[in-house]
Protein backbone atom coordinates (compact mmCIF):
# COMPACT_ATOMS: atom_id res chain seq x y z
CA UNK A 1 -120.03 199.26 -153.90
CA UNK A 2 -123.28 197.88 -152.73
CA UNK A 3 -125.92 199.08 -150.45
CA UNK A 4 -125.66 198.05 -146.61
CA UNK A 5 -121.73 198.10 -146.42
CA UNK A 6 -119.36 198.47 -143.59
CA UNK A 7 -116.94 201.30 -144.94
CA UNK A 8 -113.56 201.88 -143.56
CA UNK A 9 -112.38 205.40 -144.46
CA UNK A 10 -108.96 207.32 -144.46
CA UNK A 11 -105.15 205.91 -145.21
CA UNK A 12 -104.38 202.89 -147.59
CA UNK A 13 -100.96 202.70 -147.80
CA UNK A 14 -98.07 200.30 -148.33
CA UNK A 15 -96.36 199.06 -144.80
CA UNK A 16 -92.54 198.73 -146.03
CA UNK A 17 -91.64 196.00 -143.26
CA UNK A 18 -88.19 194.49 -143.28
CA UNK A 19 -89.38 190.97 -144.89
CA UNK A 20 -91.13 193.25 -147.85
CA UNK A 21 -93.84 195.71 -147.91
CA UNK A 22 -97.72 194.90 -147.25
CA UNK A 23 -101.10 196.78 -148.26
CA UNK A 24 -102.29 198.24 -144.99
CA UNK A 25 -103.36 201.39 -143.21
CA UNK A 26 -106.20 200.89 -140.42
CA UNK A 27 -109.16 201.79 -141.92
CA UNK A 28 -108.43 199.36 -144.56
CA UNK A 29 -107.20 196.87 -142.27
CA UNK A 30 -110.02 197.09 -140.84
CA UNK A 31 -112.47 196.57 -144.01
CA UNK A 32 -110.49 193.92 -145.04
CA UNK A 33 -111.31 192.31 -141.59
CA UNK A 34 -114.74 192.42 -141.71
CA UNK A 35 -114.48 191.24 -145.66
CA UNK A 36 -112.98 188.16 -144.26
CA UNK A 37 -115.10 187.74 -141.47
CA UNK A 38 -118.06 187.48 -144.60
CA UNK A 39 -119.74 191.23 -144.16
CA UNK A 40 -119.84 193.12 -147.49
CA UNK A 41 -117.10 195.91 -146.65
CA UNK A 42 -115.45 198.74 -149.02
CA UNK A 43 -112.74 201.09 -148.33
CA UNK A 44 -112.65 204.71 -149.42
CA UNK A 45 -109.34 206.07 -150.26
CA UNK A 46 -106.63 207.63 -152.38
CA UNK A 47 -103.13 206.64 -154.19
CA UNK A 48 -101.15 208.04 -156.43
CA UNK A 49 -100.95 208.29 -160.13
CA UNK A 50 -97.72 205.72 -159.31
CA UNK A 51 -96.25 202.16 -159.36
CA UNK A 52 -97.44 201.49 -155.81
CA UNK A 53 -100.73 202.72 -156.60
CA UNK A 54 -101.42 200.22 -159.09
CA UNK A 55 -100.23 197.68 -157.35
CA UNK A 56 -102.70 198.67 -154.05
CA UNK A 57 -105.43 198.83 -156.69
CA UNK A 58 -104.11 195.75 -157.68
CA UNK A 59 -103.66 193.99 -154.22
CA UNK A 60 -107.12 195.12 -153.06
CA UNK A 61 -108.98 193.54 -155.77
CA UNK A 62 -106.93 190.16 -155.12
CA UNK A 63 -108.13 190.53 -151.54
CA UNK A 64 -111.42 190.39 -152.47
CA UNK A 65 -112.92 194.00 -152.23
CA UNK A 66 -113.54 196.90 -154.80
CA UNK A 67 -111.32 199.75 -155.56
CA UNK A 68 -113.98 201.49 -157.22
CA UNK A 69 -114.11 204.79 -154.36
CA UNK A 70 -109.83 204.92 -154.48
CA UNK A 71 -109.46 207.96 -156.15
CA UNK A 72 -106.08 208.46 -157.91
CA UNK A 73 -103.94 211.85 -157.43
CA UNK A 74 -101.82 212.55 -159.76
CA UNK A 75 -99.36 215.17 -157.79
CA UNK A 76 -98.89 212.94 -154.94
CA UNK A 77 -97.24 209.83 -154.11
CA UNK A 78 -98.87 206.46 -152.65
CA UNK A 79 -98.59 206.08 -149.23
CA UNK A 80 -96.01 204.53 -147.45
CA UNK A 81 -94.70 203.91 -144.08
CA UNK A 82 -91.44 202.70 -142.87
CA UNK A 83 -92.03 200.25 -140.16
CA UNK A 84 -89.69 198.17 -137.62
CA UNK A 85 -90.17 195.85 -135.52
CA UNK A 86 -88.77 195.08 -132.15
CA UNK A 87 -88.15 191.32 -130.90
CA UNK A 88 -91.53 191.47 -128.72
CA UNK A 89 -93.22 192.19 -132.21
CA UNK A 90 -93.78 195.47 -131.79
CA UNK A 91 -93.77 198.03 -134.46
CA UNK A 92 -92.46 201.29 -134.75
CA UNK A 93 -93.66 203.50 -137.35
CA UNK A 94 -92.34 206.39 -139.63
CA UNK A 95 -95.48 208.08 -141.30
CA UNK A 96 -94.37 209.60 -144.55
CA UNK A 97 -96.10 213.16 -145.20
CA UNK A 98 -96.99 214.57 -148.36
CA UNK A 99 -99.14 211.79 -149.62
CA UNK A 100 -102.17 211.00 -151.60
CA UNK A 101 -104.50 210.23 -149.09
CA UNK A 102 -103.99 213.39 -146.84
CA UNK A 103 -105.73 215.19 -150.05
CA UNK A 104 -108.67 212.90 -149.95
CA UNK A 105 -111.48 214.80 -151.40
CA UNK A 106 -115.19 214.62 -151.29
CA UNK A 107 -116.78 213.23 -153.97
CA UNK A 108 -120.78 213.06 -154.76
CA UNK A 109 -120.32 209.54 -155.12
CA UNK A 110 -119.58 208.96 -151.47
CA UNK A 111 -123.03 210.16 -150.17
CA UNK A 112 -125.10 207.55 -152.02
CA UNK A 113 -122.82 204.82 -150.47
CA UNK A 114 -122.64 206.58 -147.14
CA UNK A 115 -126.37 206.83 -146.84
CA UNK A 116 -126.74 202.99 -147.01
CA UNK A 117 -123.57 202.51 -145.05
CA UNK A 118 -124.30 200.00 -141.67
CA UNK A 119 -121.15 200.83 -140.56
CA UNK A 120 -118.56 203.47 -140.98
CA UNK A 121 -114.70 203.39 -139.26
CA UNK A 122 -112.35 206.08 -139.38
CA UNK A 123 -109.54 207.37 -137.30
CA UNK A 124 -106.61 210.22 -137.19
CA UNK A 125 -104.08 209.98 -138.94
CA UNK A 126 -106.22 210.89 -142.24
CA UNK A 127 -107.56 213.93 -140.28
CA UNK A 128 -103.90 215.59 -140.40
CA UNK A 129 -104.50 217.43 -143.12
CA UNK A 130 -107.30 219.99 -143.79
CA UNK A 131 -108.66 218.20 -147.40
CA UNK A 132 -108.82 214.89 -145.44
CA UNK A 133 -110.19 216.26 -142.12
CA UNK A 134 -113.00 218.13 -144.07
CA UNK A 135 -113.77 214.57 -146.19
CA UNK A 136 -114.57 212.21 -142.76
CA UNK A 137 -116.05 214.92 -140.80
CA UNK A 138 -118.35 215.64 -144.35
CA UNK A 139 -118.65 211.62 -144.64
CA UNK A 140 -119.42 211.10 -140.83
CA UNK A 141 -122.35 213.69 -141.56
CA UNK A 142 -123.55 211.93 -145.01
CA UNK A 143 -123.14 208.49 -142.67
CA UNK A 144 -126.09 209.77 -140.53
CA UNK A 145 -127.70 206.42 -140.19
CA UNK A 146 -124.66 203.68 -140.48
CA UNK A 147 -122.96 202.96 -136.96
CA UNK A 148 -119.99 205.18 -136.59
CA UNK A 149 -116.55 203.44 -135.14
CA UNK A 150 -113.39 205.89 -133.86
CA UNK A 151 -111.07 204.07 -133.75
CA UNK A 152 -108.39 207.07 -132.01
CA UNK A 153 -105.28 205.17 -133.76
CA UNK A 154 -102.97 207.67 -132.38
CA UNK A 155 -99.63 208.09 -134.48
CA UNK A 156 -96.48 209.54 -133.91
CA UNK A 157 -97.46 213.57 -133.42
CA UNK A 158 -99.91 213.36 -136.48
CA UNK A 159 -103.56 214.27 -134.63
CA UNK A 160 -104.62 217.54 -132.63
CA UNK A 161 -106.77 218.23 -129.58
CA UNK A 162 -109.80 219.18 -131.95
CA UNK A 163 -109.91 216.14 -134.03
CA UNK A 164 -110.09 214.03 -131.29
CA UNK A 165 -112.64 215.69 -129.37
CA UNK A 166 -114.81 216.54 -133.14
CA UNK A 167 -114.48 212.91 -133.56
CA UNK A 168 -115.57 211.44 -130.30
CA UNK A 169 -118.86 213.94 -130.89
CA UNK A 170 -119.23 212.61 -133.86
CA UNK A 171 -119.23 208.53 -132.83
CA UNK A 172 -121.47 206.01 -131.47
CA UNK A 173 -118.39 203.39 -130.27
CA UNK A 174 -114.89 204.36 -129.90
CA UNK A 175 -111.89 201.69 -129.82
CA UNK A 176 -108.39 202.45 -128.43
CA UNK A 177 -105.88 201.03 -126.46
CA UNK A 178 -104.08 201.21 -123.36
CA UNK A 179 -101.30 203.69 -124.35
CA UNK A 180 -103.69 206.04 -125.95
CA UNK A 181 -106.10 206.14 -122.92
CA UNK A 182 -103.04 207.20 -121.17
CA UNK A 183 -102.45 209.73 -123.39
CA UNK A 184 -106.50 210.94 -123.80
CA UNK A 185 -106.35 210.82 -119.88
CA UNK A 186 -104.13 213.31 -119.68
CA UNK A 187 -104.94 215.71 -122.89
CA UNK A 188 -108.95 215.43 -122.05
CA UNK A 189 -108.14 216.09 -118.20
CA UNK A 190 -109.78 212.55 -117.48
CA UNK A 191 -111.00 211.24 -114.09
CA UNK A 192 -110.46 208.19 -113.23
CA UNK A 193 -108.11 206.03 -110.78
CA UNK A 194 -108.76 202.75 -113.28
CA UNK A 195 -108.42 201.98 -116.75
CA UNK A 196 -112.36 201.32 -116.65
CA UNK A 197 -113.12 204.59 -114.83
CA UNK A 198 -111.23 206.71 -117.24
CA UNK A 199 -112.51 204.63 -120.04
CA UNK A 200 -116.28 205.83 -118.43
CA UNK A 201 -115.52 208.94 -118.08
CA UNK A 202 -114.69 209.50 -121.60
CA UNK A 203 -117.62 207.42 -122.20
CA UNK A 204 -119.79 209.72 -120.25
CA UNK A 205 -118.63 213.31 -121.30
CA UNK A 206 -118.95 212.29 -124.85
CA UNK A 207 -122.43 210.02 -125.26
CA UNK A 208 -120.61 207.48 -126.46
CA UNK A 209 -122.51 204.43 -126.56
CA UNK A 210 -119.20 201.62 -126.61
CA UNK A 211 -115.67 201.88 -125.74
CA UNK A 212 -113.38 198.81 -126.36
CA UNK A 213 -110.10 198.86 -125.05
CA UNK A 214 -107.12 197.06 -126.03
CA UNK A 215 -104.74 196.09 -123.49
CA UNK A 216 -102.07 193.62 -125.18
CA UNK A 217 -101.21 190.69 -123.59
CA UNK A 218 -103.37 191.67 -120.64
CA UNK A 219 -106.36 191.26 -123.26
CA UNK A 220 -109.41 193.79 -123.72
CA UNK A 221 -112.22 196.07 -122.19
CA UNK A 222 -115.47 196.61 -123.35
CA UNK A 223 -117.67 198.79 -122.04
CA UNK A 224 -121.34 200.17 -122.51
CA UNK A 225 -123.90 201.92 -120.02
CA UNK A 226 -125.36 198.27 -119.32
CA UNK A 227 -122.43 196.37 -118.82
CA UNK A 228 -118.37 196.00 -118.69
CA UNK A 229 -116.62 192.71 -119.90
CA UNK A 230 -113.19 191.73 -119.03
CA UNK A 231 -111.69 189.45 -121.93
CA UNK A 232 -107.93 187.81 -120.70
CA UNK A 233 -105.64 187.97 -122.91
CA UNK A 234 -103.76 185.08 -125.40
CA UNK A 235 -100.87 183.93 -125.37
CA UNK A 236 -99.59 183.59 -128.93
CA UNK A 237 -95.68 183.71 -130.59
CA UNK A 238 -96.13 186.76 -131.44
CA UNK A 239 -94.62 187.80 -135.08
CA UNK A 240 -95.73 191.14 -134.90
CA UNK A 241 -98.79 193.72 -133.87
CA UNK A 242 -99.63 195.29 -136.84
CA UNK A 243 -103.24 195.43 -137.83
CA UNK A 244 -104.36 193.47 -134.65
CA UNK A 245 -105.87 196.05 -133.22
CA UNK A 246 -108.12 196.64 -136.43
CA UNK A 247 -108.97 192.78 -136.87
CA UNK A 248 -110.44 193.74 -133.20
CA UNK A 249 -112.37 196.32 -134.26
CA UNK A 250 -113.58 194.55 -137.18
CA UNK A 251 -114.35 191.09 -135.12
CA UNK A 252 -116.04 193.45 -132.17
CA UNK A 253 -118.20 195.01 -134.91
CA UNK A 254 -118.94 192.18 -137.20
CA UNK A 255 -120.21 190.02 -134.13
CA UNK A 256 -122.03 192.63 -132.89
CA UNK A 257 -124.14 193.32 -136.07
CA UNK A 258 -124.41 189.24 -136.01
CA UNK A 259 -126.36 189.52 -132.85
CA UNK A 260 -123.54 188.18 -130.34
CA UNK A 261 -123.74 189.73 -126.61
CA UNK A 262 -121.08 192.00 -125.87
CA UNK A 263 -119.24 189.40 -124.04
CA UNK A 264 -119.15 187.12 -127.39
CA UNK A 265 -118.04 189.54 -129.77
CA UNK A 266 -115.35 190.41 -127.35
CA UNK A 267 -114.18 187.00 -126.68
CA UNK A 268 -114.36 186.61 -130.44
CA UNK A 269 -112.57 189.80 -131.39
CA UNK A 270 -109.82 189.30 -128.63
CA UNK A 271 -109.13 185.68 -130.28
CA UNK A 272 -109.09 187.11 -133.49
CA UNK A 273 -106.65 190.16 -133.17
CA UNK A 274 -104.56 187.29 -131.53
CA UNK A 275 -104.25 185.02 -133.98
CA UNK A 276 -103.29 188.06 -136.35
CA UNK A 277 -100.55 189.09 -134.33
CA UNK A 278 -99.13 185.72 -134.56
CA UNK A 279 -98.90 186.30 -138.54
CA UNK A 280 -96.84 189.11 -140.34
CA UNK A 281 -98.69 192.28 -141.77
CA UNK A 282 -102.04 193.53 -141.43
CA UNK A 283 -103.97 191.87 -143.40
CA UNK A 284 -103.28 187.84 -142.97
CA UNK A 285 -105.70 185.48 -144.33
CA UNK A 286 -107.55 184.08 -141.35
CA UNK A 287 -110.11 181.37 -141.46
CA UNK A 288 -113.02 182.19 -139.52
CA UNK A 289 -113.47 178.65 -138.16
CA UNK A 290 -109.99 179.15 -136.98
CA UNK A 291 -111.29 181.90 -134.64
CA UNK A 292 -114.69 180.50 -133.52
């Protein structure tokens, strides 16, 4: 992986949808993103010793980005998640446990990349488990001068009250949506009578410097101490949701480092995580001119 890479870190995994499974998992949803969007972008990981961890190795070379910092584990299984999806395109998801990337573990490796990192994403599902909690919060400390993303990504019961508030220390931007503001609201004992006064307050108590907020249909929220922007949403036929929220993230962030104002990138990112959400899986092939 070279120097001055956005890195997404945490769960690659296989999505097994009912039309067939698909390589996803946000982090690397989001790496593939930015990969698309033309930033050099890597994903740190791990699969199994397994059929379906050949065939992510595999798949992520075909998309067009290294496997090089997978690391393979030979006493547990790929990951994989059982996903359906409701006639509004909405998924549900049934996280399997037990799997390679929970035991993510630290290697020496990671710290030269992480040092030259410009960008570093990570959420909470890979912090479930001790090995992989101790590898982000270790990487988020080797990633001292890359720009640090949380995206919260809550799933089913699989974070904890100390995660999220170690993480949102740890970041310079977190991204989240709607429902999990609700829920954050409530477990951080939030003020706040409006989405964009809880979204400051969490803003405030933990120095954050950007929180974009994902609101569905109803579009996005972006705030910083300077300014708030209000993005409408798209309407799009909507095939499903999955990975929309990370082509967000990775079209806030990727605009951002390109020098777009705030108002821009989100515009931009909004258009993007629609037009992903009106193709199936996580990781569509997009053209960019599509979204400009």
């Amino acid at each position: 992986m070279q120097p001055g890479q956005i890195v997404g870190i945490g769960e690659l995994l296989w999505d097994l949808l009912p039309g067939g499974r698909h390589l996803g998992g946000a982090p690397f949803n989001f790496a593939f993103h930015c990969h698309q969007l033309g930033h050099p972008a890597g994903m740190v990981s791990r699969v199994g010793a397994d059929a379906l961890g050949e065939e992510a190795r595999a798949t992520v070379r075909a998309l067009g980005l290294s496997d090089a910092l997978l690391q393979q584990d030979a006493a547990h299984p790929t990951g994989t998640v059982t996903v359906s999806v409701d006639a509004q395109g909405q998924p549900t998801y049934a996280i399997h446990e037990g799997v390679a990337y929970d035991h993510l573990a630290w290697d020496e490796a990671l710290s030269v990349v992480l040092a030259q990192a410009l960008a570093l994403c990570f959420g909470t599902l890979i912090q479930r488990h001790p090995t992989g909690r101790a590898t982000v919060r270790r990487a988020v400390e080797e990633a001292r001068n890359a720009l640090v993303v949380f995206d919260v990504n809550l799933r089913q019961g699989f974070y904890s009250l100390d995660a999220i508030e170690s993480s949102l220390h740890a970041c310079r931007w977190v991204k989240l949506n709607d429902g999990e503001l609700a829920v954050l609201r409530d477990l951080l004992k939030l003020k706040g009578a409006t989405e964009a006064a809880t979204l400051a307050a969490l803003r405030t108590r933990y120095g954050i410097e950007l929180a974009a907020l994902t609101r569905g249909e109803r579009g996005c929220l972006v705030q910083t101490d300077d300014e708030e922007v209000a993005v409408p949403g798209r309407k799009v036929a909507v095939v499903d949701t999955i990975g929309a929220g990370d082509a967000f993230t990775a079209g806030l962030l990727c605009s951002v480092l390109e020098g777009r104002t705030i108002h821009d990138a989100a515009a931009f990112a909004n258009r993007l995580a629609a037009r992903v959400a009106s193709l199936p899986g996580g990781t569509p092939t997009v053209a960019r001119n599509e979204i400009e």
